[in-house]
N, C-alpha and C. Protein backbone atom coordinates (compact mmCIF):
# COMPACT_ATOMS: atom_id res chain seq x y z
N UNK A 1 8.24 -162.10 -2.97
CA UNK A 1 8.65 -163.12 -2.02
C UNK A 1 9.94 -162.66 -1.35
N UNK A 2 10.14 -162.84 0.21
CA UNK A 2 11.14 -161.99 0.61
C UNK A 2 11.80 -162.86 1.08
N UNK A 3 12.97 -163.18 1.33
CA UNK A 3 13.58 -164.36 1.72
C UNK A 3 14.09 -163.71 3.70
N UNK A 4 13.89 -165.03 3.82
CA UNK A 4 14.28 -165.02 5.78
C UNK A 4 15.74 -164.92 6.13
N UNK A 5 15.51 -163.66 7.23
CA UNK A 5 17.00 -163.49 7.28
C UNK A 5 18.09 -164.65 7.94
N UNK A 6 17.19 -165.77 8.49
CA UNK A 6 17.74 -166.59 8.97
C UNK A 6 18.49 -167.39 7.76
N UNK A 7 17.99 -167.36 6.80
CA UNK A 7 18.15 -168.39 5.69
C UNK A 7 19.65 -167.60 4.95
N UNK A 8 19.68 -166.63 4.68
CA UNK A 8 20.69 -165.17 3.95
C UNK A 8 21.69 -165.67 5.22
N UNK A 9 22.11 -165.69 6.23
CA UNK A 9 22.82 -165.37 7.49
C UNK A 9 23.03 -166.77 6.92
N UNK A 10 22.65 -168.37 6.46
CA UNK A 10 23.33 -169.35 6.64
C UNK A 10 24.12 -169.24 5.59
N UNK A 11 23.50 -168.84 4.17
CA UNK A 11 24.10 -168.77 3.38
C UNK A 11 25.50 -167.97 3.03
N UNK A 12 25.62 -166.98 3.76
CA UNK A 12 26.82 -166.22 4.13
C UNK A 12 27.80 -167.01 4.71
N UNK A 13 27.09 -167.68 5.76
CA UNK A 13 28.15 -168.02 6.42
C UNK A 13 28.91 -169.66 5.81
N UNK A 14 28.10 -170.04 5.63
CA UNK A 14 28.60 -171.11 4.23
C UNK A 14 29.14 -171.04 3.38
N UNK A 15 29.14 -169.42 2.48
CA UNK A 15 30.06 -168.85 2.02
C UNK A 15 31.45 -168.76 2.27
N UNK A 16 30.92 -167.68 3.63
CA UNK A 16 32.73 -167.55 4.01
C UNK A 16 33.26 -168.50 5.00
N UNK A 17 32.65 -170.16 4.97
CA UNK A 17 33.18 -170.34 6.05
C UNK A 17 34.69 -170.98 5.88
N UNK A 18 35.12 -171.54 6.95
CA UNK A 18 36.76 -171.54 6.69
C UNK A 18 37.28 -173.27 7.13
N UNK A 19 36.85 -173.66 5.86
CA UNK A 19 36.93 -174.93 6.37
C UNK A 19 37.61 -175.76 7.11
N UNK A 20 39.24 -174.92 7.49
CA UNK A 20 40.16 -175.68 7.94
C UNK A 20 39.94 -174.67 9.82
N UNK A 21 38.78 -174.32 10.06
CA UNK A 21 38.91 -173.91 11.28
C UNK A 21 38.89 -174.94 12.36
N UNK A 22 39.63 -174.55 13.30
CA UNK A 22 39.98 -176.15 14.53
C UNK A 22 38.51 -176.76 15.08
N UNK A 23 38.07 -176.11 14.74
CA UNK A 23 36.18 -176.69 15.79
C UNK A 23 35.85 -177.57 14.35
N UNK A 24 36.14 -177.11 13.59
CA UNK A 24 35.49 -178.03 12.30
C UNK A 24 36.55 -179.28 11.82
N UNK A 25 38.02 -179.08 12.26
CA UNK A 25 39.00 -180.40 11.93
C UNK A 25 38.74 -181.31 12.91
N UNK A 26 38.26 -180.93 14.23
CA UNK A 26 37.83 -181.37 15.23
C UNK A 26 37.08 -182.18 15.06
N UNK A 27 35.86 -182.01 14.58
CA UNK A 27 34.51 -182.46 14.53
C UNK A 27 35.04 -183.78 13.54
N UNK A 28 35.65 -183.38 12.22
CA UNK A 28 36.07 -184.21 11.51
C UNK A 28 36.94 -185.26 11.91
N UNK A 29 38.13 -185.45 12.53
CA UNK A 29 38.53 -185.92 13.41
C UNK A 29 37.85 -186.92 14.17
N UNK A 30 37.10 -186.40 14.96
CA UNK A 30 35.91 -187.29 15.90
C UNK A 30 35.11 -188.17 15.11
N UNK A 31 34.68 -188.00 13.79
CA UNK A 31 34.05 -188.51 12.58
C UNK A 31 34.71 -189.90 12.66
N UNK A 32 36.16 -189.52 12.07
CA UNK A 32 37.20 -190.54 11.56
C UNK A 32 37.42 -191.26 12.42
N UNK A 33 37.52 -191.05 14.10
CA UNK A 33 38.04 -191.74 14.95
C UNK A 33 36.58 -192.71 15.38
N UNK A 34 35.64 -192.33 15.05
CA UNK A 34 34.51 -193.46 15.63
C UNK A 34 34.91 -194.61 14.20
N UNK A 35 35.51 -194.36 13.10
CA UNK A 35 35.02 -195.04 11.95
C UNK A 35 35.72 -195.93 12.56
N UNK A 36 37.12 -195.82 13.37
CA UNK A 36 38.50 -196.66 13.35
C UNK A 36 38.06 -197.11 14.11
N UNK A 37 37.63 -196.54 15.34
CA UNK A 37 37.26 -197.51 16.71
C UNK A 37 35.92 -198.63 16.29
N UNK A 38 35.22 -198.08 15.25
CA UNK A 38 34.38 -199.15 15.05
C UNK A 38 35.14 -200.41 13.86
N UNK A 39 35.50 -200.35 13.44
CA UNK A 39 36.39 -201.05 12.10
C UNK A 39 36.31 -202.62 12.51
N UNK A 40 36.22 -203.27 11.77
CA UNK A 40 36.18 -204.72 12.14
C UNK A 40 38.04 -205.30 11.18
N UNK A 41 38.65 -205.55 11.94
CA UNK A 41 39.70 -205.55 12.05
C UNK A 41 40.33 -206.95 11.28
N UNK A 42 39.45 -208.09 11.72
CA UNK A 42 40.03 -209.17 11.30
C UNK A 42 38.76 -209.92 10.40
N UNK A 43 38.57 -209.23 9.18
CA UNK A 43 37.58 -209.78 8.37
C UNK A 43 38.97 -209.88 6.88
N UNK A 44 38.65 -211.20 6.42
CA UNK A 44 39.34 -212.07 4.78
C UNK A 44 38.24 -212.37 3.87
N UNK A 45 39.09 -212.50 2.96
CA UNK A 45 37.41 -212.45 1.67
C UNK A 45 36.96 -213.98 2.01
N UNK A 46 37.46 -214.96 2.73
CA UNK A 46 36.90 -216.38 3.19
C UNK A 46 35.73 -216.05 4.19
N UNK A 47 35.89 -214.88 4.96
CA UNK A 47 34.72 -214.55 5.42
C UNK A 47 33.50 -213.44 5.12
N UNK A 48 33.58 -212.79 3.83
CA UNK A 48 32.77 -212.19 3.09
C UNK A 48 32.45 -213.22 2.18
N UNK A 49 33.04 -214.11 1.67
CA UNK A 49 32.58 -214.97 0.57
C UNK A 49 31.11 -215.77 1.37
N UNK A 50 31.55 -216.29 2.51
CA UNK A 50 30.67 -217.37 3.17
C UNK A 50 29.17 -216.78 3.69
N UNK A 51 29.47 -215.38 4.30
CA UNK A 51 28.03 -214.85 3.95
C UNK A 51 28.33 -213.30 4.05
N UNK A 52 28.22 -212.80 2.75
CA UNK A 52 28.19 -211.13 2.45
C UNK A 52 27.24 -210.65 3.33
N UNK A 53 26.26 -210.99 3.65
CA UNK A 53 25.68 -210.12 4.48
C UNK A 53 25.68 -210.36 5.36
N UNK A 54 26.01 -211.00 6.12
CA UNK A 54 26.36 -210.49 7.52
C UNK A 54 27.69 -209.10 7.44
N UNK A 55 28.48 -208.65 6.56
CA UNK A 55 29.54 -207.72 6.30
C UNK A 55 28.75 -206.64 5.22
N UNK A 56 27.53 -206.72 5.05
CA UNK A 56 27.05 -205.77 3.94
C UNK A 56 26.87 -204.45 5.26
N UNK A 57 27.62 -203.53 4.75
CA UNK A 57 27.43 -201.85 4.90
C UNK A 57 28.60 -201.75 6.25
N UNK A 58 29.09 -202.46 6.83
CA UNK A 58 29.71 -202.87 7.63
C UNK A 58 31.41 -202.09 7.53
N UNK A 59 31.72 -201.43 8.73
CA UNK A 59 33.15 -201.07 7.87
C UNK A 59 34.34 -201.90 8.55
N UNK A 60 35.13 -202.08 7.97
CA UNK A 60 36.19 -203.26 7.52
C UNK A 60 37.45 -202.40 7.56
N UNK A 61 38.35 -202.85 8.16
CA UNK A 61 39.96 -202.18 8.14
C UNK A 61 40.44 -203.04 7.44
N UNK A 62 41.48 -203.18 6.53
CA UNK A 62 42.29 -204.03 5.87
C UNK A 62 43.08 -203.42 5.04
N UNK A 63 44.63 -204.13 5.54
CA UNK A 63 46.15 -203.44 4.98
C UNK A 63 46.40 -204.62 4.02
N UNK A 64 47.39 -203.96 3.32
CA UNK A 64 47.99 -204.72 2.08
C UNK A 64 49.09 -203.64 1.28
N UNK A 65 49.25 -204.54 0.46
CA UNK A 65 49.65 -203.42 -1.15
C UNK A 65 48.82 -203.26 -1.82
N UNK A 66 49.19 -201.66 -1.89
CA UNK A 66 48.19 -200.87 -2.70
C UNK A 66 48.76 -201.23 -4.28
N UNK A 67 47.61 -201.52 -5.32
CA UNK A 67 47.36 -201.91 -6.55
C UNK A 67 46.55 -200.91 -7.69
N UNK A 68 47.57 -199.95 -8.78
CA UNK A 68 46.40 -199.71 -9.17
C UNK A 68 46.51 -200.00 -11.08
N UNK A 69 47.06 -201.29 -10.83
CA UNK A 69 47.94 -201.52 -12.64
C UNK A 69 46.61 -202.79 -12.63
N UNK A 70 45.14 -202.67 -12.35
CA UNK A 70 44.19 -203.10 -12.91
C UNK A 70 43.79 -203.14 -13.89
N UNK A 71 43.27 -203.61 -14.89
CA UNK A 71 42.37 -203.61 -15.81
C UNK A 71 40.76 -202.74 -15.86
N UNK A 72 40.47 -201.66 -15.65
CA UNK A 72 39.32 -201.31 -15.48
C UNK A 72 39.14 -199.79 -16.10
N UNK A 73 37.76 -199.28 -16.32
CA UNK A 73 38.01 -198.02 -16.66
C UNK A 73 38.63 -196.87 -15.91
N UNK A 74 37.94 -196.50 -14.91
CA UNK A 74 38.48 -195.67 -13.82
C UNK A 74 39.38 -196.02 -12.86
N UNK A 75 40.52 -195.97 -13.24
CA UNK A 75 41.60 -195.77 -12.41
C UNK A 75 41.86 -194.63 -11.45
N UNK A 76 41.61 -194.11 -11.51
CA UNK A 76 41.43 -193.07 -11.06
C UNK A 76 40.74 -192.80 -9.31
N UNK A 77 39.81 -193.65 -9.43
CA UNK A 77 39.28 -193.51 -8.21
C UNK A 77 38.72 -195.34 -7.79
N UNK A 78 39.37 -196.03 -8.57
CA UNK A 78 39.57 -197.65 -8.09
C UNK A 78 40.96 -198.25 -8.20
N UNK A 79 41.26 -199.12 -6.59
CA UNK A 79 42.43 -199.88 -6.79
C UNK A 79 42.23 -201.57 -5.96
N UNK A 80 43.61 -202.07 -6.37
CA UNK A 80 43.20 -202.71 -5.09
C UNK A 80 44.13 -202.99 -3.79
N UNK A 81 43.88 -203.52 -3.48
CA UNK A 81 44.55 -203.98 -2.03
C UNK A 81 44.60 -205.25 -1.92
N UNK A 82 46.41 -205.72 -1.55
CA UNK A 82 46.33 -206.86 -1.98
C UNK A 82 46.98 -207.58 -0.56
N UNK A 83 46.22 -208.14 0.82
CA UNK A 83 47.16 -208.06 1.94
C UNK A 83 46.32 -209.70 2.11
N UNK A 84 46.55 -210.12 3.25
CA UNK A 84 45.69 -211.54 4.13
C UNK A 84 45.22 -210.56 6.01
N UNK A 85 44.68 -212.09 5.88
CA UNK A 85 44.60 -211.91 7.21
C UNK A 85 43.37 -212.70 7.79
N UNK A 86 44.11 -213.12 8.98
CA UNK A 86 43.72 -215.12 9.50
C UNK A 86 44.96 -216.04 8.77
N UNK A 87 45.10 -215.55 8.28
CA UNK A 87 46.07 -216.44 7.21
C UNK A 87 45.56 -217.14 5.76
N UNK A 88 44.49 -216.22 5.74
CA UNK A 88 43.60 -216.09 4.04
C UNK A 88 43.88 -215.12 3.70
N UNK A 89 43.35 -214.94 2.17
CA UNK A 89 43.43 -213.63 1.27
C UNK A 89 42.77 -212.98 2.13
N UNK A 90 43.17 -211.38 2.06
CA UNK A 90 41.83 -210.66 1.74
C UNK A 90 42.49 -209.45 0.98
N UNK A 91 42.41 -210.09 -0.14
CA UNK A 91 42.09 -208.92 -1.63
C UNK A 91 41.12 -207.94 -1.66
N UNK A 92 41.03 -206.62 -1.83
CA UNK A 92 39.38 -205.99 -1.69
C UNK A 92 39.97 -205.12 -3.24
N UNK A 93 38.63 -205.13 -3.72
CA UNK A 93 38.75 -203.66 -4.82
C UNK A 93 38.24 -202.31 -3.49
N UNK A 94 38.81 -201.23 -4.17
CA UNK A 94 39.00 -200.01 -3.40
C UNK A 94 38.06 -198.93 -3.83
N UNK A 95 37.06 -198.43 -3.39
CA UNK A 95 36.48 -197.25 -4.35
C UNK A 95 36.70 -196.11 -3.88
N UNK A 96 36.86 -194.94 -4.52
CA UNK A 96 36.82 -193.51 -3.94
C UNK A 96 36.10 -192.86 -4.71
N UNK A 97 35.42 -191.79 -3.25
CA UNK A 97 34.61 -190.76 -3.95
C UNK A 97 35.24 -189.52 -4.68
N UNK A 98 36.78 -189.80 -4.50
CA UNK A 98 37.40 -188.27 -5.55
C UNK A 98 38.83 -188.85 -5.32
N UNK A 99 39.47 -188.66 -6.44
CA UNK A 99 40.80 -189.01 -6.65
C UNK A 99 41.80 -189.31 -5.41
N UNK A 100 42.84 -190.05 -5.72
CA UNK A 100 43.98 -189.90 -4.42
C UNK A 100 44.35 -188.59 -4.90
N UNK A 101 45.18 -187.78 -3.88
CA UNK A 101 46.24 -186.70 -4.10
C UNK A 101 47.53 -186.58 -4.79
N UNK A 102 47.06 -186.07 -5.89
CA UNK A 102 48.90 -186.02 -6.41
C UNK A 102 48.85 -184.35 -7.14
N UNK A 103 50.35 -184.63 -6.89
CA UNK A 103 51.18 -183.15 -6.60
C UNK A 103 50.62 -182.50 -8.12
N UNK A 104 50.41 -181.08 -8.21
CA UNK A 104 49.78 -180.29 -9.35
C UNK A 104 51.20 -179.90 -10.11
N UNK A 105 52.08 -179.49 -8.91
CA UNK A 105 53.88 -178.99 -9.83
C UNK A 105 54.89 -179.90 -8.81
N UNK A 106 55.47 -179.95 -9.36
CA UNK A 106 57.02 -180.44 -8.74
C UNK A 106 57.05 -180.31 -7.47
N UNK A 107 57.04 -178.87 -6.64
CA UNK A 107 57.16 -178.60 -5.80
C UNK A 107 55.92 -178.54 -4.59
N UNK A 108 55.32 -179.45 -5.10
CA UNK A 108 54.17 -179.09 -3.96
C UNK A 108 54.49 -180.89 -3.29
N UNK A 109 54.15 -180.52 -1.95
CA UNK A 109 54.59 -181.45 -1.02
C UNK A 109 53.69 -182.15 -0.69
N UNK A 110 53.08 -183.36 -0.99
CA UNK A 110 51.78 -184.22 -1.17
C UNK A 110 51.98 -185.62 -1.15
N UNK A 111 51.62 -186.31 -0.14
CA UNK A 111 51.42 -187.62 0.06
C UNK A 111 50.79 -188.27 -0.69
N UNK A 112 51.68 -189.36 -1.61
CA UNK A 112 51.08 -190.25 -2.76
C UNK A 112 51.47 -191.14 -2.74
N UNK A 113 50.77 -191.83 -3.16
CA UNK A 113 50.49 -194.10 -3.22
C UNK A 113 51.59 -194.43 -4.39
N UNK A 114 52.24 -195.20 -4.18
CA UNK A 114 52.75 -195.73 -5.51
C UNK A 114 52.27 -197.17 -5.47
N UNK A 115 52.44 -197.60 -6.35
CA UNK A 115 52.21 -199.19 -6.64
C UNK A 115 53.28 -200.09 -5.57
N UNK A 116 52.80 -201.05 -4.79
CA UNK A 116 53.09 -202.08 -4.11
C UNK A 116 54.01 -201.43 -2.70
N UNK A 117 53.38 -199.93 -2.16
CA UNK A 117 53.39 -199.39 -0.91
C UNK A 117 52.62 -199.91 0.02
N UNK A 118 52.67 -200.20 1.29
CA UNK A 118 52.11 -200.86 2.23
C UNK A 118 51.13 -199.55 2.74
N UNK A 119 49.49 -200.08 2.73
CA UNK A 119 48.51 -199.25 3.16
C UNK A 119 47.48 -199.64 4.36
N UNK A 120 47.01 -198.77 4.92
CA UNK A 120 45.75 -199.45 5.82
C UNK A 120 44.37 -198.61 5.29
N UNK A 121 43.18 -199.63 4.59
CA UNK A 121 41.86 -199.06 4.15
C UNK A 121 40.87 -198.79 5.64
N UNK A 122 40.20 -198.15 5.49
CA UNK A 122 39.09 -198.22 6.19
C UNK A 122 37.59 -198.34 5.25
N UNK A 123 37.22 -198.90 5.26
CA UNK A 123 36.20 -198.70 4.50
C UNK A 123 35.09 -199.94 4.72
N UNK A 124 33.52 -198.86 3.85
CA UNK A 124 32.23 -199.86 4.24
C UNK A 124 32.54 -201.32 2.85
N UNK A 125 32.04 -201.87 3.31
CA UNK A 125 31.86 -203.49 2.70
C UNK A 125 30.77 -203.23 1.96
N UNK A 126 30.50 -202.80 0.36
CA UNK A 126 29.39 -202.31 -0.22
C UNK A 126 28.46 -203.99 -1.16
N UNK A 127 29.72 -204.45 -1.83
CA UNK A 127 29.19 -205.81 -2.81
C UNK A 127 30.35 -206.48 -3.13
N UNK A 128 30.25 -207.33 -3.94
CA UNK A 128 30.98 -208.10 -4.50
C UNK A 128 31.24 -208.44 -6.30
N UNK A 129 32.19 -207.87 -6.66
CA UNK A 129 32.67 -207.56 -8.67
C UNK A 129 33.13 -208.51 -8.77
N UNK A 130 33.01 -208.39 -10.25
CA UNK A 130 34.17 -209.31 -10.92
C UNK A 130 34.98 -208.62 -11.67
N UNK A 131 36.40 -209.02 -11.69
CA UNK A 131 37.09 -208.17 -11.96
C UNK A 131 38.04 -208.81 -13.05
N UNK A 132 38.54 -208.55 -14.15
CA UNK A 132 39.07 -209.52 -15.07
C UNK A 132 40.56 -209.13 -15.27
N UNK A 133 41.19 -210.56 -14.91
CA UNK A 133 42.86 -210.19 -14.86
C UNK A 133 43.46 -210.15 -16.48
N UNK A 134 44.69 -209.64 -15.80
CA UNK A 134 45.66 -209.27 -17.80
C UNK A 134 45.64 -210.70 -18.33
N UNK A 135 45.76 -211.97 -17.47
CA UNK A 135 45.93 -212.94 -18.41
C UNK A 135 44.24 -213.81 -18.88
N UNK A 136 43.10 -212.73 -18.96
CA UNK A 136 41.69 -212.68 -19.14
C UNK A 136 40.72 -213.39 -18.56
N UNK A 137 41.81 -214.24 -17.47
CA UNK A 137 40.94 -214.48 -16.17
C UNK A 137 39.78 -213.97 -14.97
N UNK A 138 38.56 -214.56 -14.63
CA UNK A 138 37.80 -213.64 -13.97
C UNK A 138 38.17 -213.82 -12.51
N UNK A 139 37.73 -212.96 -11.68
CA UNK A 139 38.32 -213.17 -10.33
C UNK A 139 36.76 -212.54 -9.57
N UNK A 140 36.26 -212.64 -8.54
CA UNK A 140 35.05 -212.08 -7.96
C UNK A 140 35.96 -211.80 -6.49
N UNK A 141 35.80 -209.96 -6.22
CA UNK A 141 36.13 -209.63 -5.26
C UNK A 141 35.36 -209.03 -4.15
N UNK A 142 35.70 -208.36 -2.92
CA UNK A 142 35.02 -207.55 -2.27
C UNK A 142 35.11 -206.56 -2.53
N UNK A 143 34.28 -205.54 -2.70
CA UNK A 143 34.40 -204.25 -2.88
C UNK A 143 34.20 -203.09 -1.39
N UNK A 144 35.17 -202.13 -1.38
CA UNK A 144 35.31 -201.44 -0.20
C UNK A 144 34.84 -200.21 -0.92
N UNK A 145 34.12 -199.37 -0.41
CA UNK A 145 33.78 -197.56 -0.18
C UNK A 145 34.61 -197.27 0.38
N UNK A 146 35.85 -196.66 0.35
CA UNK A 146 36.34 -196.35 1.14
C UNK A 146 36.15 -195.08 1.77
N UNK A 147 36.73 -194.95 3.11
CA UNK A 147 36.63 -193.75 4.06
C UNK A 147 38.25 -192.97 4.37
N UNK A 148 38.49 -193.78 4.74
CA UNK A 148 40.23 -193.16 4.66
C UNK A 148 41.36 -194.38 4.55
N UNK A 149 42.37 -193.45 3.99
CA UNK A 149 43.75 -194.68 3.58
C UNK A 149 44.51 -193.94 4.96
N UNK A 150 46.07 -194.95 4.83
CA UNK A 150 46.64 -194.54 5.68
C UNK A 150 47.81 -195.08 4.97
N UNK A 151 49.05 -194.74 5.90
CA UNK A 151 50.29 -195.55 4.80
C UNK A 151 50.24 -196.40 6.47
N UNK A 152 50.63 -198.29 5.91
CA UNK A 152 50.86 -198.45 6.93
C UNK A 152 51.67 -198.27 8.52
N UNK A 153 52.56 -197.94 8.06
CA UNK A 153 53.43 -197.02 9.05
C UNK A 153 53.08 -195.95 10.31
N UNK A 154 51.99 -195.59 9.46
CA UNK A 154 51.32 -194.56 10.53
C UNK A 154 50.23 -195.60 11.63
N UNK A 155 50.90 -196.05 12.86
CA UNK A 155 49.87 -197.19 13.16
C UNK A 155 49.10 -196.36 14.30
N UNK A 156 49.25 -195.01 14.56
CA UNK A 156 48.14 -193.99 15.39
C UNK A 156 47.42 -193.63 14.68
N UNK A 157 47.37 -193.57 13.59
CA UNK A 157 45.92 -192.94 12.68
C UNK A 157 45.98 -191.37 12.58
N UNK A 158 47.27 -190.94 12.76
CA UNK A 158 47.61 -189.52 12.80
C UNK A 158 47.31 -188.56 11.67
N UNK A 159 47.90 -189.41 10.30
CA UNK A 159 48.04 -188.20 9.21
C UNK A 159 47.58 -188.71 8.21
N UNK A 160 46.19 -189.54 7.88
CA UNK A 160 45.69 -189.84 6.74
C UNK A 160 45.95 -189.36 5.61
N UNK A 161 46.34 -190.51 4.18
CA UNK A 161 46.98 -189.78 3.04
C UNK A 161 45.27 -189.39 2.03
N UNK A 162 44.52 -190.18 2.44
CA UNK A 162 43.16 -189.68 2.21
C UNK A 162 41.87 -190.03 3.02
N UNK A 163 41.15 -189.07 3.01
CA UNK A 163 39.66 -188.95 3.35
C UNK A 163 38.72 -188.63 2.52
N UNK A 164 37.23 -189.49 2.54
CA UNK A 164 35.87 -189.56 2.07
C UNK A 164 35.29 -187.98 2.56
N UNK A 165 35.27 -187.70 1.25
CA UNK A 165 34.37 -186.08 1.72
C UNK A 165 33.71 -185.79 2.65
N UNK A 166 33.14 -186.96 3.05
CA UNK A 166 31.86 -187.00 3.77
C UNK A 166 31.99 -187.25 5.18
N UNK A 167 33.61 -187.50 5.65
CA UNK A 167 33.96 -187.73 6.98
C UNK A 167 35.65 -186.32 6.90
C-alpha cells in the first residue's frame, strides 16, 4: 500500500508548521473577533433562568470578578464570575478547555487571574449546575464554555489573557 504524495506533503507540513505565523494569528484573530461582534452583551441569570433555551449554545459576554475559591473538583479549569447586569445577578460558572496561564519560573512574564480581578468572559451558554456553597448551601447556575477571558481593562479586545484552542 503506497501512501499519496498529497497526503505525506500535508503531513509535513503540519509538522513543521509554525503556528505563530501572521496569516495564521490572523485567521485566529478574525475567529475571535466574529465571537465578540456576535456576543450577546446584556444577558443576567434572570434571563437564562426564565427560558434556557432560548440562550442554549448561544454566546454571552459577561464581566465580573473572577472566582476560583469554589468548592468543586477541578479547579483548574472551572471558576466563577461574579458581576450583574440589567441590574440582576449574573453569576455564571466558567469552563475551560485547558488551564489559565501561569508562570512555569519566576521569571517568565505571563498574564494571570487572581481572585476578585475584574474580567470580561466570552463564552457559549452550554446548561445549568448546581453548585454547593462552603456554608453547604445549593445554588443552580449558568454554565459558560468559555472562548476567551479578557482583564476588564482591556475594553478593545486587544490582548486576551486566554483563548479556547479551538478559536
Amino acid at each position: 500500500m503506497s501512501k499519496s504524495p498529497s497526503l505525506i506533503l500535508i503531513i509535513l507540513l503540519l509538522i513543521g508548521s509554525d503556528f505563530n505565523h501572521p496569516n495564521l494569528l490572523l485567521a485566529q484573530s478574525k475567529n475571535l473577533q466574529h465571537v465578540i461582534n456576535s456576543a450577546d452583551f446584556l444577558v443576567d441569570n434572570i434571563n437564562i433562568y426564565s427560558n434556557p433555551q432560548k440562550y442554549l449554545n448561544k454566546i454571552i459576554a459577561t464581566q465580573g470578578r473572577y472566582d476560583s475559591r469554589t468548592l468543586w473538583e477541578n479547579n483548574e479549569t472551572r471558576f466563577l464570575v461574579h458581576g450583574s447586569n440589567n441590574g440582576y445577578p449574573a453569576i455564571f460558572i466558567v469552563e475551560l478547555d485547558h488551564p489559565l496561564p501561569s508562570p512555569k519560573v519566576i521569571s517568565d512574564n505571563v498574564q494571570t487571574l487572581s481572585n476578585d480581578v475584574h474580567i470580561r468572559v466570552f463564552g457559549r451558554f452550554v446548561r445549568i449546575d448546581e453548585i454547593i456553597e462552603h456554608d453547604g448551601s445549593t445554588k443552580k447556575l449558568p454554565v459558560l464554555e468559555a472562548i476567551a477571558i479578557y482583564f476588564f481593562s482591556d475594553q478593545t479586545f486587544a490582548k486576551p489573557v486566554w483563548v479556547n484552542r479551538l478559536y
